[in-house]
Protein backbone atom coordinates (compact mmCIF):
# COMPACT_ATOMS: atom_id res chain seq x y z
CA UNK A 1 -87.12 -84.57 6.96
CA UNK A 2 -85.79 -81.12 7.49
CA UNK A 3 -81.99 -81.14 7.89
CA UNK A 4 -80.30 -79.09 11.06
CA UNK A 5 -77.79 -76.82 10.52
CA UNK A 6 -74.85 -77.27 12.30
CA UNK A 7 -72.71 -75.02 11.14
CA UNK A 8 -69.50 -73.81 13.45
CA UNK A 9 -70.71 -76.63 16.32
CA UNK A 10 -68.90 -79.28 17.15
CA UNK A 11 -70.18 -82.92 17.39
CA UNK A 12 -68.25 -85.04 19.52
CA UNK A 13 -68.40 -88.55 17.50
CA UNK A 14 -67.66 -91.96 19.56
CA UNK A 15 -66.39 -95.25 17.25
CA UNK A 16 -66.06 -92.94 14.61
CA UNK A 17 -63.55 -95.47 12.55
CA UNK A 18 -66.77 -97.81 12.12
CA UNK A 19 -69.27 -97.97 9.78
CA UNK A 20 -72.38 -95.87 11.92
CA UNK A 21 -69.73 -93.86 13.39
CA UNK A 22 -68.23 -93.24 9.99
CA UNK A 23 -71.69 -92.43 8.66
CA UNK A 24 -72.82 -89.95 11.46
CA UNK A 25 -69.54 -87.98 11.22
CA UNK A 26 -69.89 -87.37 7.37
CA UNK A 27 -73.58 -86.66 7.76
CA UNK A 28 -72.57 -84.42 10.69
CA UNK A 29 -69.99 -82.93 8.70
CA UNK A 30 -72.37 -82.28 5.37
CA UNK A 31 -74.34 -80.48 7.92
CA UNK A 32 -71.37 -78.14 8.73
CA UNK A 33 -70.41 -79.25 12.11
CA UNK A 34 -66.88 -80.04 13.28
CA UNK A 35 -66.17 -83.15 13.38
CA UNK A 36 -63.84 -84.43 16.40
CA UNK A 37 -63.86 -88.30 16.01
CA UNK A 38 -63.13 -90.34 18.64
CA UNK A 39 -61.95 -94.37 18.09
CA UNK A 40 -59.95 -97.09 19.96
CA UNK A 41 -58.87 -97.27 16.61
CA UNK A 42 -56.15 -94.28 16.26
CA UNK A 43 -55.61 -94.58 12.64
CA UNK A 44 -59.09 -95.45 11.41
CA UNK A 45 -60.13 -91.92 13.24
CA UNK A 46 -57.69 -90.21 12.08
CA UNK A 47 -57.83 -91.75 8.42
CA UNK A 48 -61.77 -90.40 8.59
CA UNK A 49 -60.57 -86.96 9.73
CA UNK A 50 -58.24 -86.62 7.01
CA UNK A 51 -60.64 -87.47 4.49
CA UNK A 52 -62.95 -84.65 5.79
CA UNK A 53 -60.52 -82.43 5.90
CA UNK A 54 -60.03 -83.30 2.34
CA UNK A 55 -63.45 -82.47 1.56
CA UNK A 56 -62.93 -78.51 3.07
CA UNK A 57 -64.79 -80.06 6.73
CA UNK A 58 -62.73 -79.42 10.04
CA UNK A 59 -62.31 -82.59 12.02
CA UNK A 60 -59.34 -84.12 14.23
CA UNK A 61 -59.41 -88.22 14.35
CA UNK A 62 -58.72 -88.84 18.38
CA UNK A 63 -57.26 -91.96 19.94
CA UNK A 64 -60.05 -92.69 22.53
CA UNK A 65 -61.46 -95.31 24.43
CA UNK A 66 -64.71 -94.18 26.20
CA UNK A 67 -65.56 -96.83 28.33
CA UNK A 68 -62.50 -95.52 30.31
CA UNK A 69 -63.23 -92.20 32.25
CA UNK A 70 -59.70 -91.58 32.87
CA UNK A 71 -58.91 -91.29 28.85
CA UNK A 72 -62.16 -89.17 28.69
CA UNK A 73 -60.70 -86.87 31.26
CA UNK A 74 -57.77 -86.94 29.72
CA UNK A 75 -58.42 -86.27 26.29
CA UNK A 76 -60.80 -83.89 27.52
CA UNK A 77 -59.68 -82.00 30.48
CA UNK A 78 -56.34 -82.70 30.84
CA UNK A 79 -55.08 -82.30 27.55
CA UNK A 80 -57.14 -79.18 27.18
CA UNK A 81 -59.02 -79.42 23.79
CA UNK A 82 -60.46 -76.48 22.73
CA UNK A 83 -62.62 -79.00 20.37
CA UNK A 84 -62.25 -77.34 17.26
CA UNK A 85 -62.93 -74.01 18.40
């Protein structure tokens, strides 16, 4: 399987603090993305951030619940995150 490079995007993760979620951000990160994870969990997300940025990766661990649209919007619109950019 051929591996994408993903350098300099960003790749929005959802339940990052759990185990897929934990998995797809590291992959995602390996691949060179930035990483914003996103988790009900606060410090599980941001515990996971950390340790990429540990690792050289650029990632911010997000308090998030996105079966709300209003935190979505929030987090998103209101709050004005330039994602990484």
């Amino acid at each position: 399987m051929t591996q994408r490079d993903f350098a300099g995007k960003v790749v929005v993760i959802t339940g990052a603090a759990g185990g897929l979620g934990r998995a797809l951000a590291r992959s995602f990160a390996a691949a060179g993305a930035h990483i914003a994870a996103l988790d009900c969990d606060a410090p599980g997300a941001e515990a996971l951030a950390a340790e990429l940025r540990n690792a050289g990766r650029q990632a911010l661990g997000l308090d998030c619940d996105v079966s709300d649209v209003a935190a979505c919007l929030y987090l998103f619109r209101d709050r004005g995150y330039a994602l990484l950019a």
